[in-house]
PDB file of N, CA and C in Angstrom:
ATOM      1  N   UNK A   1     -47.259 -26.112 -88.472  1.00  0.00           N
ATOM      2  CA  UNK A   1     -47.634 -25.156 -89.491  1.00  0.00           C
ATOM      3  C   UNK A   1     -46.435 -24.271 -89.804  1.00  0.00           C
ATOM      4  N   UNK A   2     -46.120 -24.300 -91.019  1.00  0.00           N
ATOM      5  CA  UNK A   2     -44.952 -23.285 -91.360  1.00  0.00           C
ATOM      6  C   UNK A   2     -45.022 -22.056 -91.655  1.00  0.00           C
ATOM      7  N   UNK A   3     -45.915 -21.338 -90.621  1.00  0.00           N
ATOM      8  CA  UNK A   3     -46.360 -19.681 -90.586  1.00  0.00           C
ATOM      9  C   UNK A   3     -46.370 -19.972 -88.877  1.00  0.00           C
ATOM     10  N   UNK A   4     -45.041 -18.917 -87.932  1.00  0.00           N
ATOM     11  CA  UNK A   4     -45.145 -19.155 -86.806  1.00  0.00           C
ATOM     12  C   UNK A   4     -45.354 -17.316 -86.695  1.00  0.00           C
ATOM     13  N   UNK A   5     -46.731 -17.012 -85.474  1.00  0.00           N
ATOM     14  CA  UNK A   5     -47.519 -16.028 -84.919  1.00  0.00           C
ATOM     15  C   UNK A   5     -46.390 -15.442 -83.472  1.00  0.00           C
ATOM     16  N   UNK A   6     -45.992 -14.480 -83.692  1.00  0.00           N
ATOM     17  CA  UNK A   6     -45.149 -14.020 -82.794  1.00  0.00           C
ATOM     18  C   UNK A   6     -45.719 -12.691 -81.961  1.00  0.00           C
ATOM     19  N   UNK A   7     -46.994 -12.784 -82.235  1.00  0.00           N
ATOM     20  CA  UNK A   7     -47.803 -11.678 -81.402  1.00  0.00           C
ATOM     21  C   UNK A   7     -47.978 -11.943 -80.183  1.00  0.00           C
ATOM     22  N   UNK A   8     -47.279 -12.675 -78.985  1.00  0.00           N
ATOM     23  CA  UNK A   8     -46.851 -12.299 -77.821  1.00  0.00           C
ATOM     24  C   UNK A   8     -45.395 -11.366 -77.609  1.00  0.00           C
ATOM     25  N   UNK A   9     -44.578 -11.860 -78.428  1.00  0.00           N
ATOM     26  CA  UNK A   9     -43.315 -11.548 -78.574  1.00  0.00           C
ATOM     27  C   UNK A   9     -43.065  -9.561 -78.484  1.00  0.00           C
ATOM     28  N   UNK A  10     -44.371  -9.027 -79.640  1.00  0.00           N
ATOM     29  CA  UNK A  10     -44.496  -7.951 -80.310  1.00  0.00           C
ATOM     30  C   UNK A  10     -45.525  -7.399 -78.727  1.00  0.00           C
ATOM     31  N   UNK A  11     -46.483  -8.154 -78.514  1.00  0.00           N
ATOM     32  CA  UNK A  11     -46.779  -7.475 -77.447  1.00  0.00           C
ATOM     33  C   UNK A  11     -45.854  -7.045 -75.554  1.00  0.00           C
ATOM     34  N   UNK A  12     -45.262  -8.272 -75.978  1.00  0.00           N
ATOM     35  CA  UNK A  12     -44.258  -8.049 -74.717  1.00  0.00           C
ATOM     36  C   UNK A  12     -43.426  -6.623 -74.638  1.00  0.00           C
ATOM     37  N   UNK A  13     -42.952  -6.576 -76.192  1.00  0.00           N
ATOM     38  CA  UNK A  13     -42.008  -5.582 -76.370  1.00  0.00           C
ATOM     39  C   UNK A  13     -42.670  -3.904 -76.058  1.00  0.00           C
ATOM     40  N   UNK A  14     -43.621  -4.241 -76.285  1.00  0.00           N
ATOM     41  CA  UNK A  14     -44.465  -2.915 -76.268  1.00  0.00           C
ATOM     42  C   UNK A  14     -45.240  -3.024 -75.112  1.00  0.00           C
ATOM     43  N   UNK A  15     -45.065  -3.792 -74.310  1.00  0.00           N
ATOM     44  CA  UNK A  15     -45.337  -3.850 -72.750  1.00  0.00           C
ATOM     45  C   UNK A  15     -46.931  -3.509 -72.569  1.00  0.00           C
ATOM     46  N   UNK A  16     -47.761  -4.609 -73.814  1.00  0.00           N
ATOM     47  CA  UNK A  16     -49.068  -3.671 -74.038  1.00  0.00           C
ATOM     48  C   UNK A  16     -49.627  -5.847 -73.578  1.00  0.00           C
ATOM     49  N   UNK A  17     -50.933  -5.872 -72.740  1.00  0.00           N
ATOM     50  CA  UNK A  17     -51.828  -6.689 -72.277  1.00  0.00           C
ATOM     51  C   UNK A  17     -52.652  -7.301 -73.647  1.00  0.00           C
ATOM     52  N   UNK A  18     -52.777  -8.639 -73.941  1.00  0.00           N
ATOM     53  CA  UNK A  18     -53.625  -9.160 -74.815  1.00  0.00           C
ATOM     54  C   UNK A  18     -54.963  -8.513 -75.030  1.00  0.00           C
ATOM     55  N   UNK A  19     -55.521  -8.291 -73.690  1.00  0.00           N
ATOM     56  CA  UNK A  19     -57.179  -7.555 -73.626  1.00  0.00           C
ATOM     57  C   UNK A  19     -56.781  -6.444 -74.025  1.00  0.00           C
ATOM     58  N   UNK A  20     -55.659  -5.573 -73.873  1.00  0.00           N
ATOM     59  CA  UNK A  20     -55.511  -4.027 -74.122  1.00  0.00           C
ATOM     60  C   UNK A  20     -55.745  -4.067 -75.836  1.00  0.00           C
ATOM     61  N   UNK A  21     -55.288  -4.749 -76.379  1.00  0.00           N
ATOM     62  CA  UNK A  21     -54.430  -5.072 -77.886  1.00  0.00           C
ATOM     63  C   UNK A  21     -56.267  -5.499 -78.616  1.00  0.00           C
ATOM     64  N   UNK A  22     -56.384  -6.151 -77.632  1.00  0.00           N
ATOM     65  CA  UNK A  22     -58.068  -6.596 -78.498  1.00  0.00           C
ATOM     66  C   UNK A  22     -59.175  -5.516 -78.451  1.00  0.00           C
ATOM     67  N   UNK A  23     -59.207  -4.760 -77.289  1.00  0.00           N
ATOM     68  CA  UNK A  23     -60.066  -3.568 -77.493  1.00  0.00           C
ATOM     69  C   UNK A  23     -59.738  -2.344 -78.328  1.00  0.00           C
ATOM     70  N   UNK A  24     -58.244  -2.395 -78.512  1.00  0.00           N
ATOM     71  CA  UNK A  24     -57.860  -1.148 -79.332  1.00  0.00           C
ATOM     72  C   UNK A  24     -58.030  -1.669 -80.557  1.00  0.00           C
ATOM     73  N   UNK A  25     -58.082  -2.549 -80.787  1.00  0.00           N
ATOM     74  CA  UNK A  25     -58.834  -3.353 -82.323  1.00  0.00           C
ATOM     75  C   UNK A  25     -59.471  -3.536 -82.829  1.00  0.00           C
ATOM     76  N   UNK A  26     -60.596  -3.791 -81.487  1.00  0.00           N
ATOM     77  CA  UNK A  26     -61.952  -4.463 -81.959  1.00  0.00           C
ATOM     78  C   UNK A  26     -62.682  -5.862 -82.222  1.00  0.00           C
ATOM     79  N   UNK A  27     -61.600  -6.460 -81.936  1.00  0.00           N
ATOM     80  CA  UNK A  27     -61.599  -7.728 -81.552  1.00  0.00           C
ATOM     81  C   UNK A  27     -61.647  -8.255 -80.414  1.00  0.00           C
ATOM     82  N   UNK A  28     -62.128 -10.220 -80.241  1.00  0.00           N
ATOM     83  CA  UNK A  28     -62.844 -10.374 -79.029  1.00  0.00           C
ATOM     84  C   UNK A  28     -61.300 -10.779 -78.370  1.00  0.00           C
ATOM     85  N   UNK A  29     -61.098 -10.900 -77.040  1.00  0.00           N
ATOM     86  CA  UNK A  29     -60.004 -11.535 -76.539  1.00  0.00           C
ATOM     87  C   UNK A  29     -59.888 -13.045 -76.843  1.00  0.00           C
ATOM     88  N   UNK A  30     -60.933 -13.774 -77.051  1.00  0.00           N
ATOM     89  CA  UNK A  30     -60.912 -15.103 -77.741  1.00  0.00           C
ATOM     90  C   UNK A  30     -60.394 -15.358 -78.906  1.00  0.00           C
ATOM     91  N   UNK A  31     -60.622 -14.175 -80.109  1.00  0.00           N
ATOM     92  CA  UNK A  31     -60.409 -14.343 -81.105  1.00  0.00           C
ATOM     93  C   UNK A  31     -59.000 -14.067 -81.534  1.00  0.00           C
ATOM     94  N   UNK A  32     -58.644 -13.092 -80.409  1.00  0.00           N
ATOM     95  CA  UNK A  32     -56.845 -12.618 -80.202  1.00  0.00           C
ATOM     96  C   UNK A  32     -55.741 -13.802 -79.525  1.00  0.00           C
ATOM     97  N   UNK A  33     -56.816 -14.365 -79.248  1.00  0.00           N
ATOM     98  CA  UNK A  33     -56.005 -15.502 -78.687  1.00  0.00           C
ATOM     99  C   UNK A  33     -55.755 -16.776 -79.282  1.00  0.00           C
ATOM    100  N   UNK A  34     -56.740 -17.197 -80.006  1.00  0.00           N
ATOM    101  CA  UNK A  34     -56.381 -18.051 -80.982  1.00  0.00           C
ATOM    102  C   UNK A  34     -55.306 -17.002 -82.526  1.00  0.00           C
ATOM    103  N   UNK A  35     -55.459 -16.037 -82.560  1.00  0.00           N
ATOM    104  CA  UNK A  35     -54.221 -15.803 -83.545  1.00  0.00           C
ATOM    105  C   UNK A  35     -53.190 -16.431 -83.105  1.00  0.00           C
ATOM    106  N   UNK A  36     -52.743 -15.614 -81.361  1.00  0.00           N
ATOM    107  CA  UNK A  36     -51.658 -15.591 -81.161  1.00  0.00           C
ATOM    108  C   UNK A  36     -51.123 -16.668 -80.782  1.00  0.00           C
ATOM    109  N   UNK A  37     -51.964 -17.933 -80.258  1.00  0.00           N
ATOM    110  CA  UNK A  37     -51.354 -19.242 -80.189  1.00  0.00           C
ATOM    111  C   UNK A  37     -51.559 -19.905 -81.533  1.00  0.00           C
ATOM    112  N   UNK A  38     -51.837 -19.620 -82.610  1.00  0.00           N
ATOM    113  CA  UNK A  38     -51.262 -20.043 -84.024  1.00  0.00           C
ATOM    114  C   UNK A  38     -52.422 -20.777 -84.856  1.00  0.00           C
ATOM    115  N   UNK A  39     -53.328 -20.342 -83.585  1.00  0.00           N
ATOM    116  CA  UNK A  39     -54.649 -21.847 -84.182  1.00  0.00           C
ATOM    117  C   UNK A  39     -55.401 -21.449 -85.362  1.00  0.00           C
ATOM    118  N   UNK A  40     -54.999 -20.145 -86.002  1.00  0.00           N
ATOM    119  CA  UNK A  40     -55.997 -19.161 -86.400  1.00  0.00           C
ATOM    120  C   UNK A  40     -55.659 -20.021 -88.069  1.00  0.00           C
ATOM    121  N   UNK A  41     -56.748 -20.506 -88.840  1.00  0.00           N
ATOM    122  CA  UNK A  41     -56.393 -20.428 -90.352  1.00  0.00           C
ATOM    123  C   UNK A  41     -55.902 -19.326 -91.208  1.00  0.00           C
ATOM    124  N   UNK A  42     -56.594 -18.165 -90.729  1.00  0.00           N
ATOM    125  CA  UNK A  42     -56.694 -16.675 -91.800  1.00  0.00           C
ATOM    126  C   UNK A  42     -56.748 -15.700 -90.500  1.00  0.00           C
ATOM    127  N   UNK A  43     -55.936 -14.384 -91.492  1.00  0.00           N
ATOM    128  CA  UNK A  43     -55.787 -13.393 -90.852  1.00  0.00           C
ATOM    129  C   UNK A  43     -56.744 -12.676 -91.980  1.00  0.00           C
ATOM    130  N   UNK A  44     -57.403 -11.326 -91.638  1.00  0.00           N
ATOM    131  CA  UNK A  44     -58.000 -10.352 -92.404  1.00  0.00           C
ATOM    132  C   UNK A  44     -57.195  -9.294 -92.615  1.00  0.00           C
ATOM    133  N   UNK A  45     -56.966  -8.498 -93.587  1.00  0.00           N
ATOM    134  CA  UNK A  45     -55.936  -7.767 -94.003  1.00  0.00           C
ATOM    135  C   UNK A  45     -56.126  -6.828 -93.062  1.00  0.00           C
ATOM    136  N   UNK A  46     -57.144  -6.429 -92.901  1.00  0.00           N
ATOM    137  CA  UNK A  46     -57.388  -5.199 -91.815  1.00  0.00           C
ATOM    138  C   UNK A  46     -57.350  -5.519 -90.409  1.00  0.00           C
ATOM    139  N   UNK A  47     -57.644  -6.701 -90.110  1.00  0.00           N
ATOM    140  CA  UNK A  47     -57.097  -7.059 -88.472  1.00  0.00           C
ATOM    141  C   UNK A  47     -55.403  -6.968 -88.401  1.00  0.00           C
ATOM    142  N   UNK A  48     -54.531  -7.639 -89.382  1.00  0.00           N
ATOM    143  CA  UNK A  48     -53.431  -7.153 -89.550  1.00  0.00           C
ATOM    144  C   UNK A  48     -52.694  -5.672 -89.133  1.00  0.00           C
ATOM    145  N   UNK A  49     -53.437  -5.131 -90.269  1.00  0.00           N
ATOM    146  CA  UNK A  49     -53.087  -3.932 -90.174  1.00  0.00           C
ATOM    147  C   UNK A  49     -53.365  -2.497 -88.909  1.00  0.00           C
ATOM    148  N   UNK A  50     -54.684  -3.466 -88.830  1.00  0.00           N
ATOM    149  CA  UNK A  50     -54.781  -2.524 -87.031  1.00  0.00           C
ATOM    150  C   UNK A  50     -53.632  -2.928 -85.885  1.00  0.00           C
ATOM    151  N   UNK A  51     -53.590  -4.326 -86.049  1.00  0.00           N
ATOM    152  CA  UNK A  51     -52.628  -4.779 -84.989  1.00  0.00           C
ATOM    153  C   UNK A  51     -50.840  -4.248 -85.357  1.00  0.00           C
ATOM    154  N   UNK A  52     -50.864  -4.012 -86.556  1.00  0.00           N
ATOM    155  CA  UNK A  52     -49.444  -3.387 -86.492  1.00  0.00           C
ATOM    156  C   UNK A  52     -49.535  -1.887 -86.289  1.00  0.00           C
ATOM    157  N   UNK A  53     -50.688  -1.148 -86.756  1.00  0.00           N
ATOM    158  CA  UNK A  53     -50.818   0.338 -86.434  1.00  0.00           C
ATOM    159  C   UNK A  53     -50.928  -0.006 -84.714  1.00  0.00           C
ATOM    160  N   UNK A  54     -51.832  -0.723 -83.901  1.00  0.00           N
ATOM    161  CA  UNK A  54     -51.602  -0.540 -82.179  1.00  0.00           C
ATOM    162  C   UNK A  54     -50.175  -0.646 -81.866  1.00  0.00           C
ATOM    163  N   UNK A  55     -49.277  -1.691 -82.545  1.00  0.00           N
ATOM    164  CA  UNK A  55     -48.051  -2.292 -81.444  1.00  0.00           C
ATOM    165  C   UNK A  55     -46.908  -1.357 -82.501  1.00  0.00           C
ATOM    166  N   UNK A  56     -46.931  -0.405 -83.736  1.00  0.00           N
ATOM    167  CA  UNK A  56     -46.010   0.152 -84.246  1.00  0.00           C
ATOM    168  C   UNK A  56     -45.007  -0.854 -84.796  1.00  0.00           C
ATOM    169  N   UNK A  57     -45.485  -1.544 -85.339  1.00  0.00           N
ATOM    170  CA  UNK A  57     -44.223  -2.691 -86.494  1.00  0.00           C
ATOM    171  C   UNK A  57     -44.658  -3.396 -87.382  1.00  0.00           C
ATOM    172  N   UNK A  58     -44.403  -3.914 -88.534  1.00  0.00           N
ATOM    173  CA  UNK A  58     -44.574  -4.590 -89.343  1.00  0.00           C
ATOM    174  C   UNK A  58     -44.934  -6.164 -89.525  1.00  0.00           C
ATOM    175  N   UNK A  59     -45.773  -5.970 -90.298  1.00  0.00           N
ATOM    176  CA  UNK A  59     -45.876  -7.494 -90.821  1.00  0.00           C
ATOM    177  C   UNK A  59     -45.212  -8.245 -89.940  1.00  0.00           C
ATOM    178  N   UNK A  60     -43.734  -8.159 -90.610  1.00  0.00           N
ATOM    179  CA  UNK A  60     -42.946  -9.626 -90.567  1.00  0.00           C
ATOM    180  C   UNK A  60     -42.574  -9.259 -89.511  1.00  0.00           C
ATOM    181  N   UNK A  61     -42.940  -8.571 -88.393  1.00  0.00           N
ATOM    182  CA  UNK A  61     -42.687  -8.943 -86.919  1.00  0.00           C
ATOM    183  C   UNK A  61     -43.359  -9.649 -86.081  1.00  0.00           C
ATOM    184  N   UNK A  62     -44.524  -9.647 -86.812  1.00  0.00           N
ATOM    185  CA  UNK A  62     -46.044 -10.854 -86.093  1.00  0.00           C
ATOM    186  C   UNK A  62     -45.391 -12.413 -86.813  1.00  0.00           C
ATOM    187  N   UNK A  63     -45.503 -12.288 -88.194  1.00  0.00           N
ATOM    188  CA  UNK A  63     -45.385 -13.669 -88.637  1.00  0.00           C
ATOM    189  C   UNK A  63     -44.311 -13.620 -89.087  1.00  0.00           C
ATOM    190  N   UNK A  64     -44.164 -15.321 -88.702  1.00  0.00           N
ATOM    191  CA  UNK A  64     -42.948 -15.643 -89.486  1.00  0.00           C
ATOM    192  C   UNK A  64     -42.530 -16.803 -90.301  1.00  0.00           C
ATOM    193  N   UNK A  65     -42.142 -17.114 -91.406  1.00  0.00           N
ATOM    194  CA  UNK A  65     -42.309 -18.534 -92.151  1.00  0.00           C
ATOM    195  C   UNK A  65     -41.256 -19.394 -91.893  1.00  0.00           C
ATOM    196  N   UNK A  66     -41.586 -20.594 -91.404  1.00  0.00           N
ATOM    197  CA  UNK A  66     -40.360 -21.000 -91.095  1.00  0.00           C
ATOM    198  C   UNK A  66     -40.872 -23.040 -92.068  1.00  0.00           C
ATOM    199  N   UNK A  67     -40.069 -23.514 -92.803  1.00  0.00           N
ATOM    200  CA  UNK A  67     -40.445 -24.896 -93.502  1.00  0.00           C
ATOM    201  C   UNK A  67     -39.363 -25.774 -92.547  1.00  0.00           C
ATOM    202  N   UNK A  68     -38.928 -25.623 -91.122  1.00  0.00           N
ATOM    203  CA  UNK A  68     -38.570 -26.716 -90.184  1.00  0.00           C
ATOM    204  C   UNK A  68     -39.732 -27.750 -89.879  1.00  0.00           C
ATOM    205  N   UNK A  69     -40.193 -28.711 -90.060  1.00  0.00           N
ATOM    206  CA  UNK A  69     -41.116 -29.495 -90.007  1.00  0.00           C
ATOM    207  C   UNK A  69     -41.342 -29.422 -88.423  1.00  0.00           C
ATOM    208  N   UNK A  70     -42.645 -29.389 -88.055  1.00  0.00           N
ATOM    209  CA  UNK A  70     -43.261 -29.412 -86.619  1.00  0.00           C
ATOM    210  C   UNK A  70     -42.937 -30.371 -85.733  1.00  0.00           C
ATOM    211  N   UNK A  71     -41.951 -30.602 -84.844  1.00  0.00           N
ATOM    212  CA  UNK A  71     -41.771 -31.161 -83.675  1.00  0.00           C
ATOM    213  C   UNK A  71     -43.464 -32.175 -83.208  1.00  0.00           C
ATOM    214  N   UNK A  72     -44.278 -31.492 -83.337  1.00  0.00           N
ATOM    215  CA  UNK A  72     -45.402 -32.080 -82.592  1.00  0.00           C
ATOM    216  C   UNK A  72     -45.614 -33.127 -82.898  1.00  0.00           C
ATOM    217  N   UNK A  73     -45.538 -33.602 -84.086  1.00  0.00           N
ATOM    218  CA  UNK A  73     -46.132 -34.883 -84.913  1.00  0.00           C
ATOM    219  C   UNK A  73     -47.100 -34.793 -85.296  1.00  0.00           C
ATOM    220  N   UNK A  74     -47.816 -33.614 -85.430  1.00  0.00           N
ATOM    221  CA  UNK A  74     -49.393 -33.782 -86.322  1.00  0.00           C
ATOM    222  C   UNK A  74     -48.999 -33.389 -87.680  1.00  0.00           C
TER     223      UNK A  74
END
């Protein structure tokens, strides 16, 4: 997929726990977890935007577009 999810990256930096990041959100830890391993189709503008108001950064620090074709073969 050429939209790569860098919300471990953003959470590392901010030294903040997946479960921490999902309760200050409102979201389930299941559902934080498929963002952040990439499985997610759609983001909601407002899950977005909470998750950059918790971790303090932008957009384009969660996602990132990249058209290198996927290694995986699917």
């Amino acid at each position: 997929m050429p939209i790569i999810v860098n919300l471990d990256v953003m959470l590392a930096k901010r030294k903040m726990r997946s479960n921490e990041l999902a309760e200050h959100i409102g979201i389930t830890t299941a559902n934080l977890s498929i963002l952040k391993t990439g499985k997610a189709k759609a983001i909601r503008f407002s899950t977005l935007e909470a998750i950059c108001k918790a971790l303090d950064c932008q957009p384009g620090d969660i996602l990132e577009f990249s058209d290198v074709p996927d290694s995986s073969g699917a």
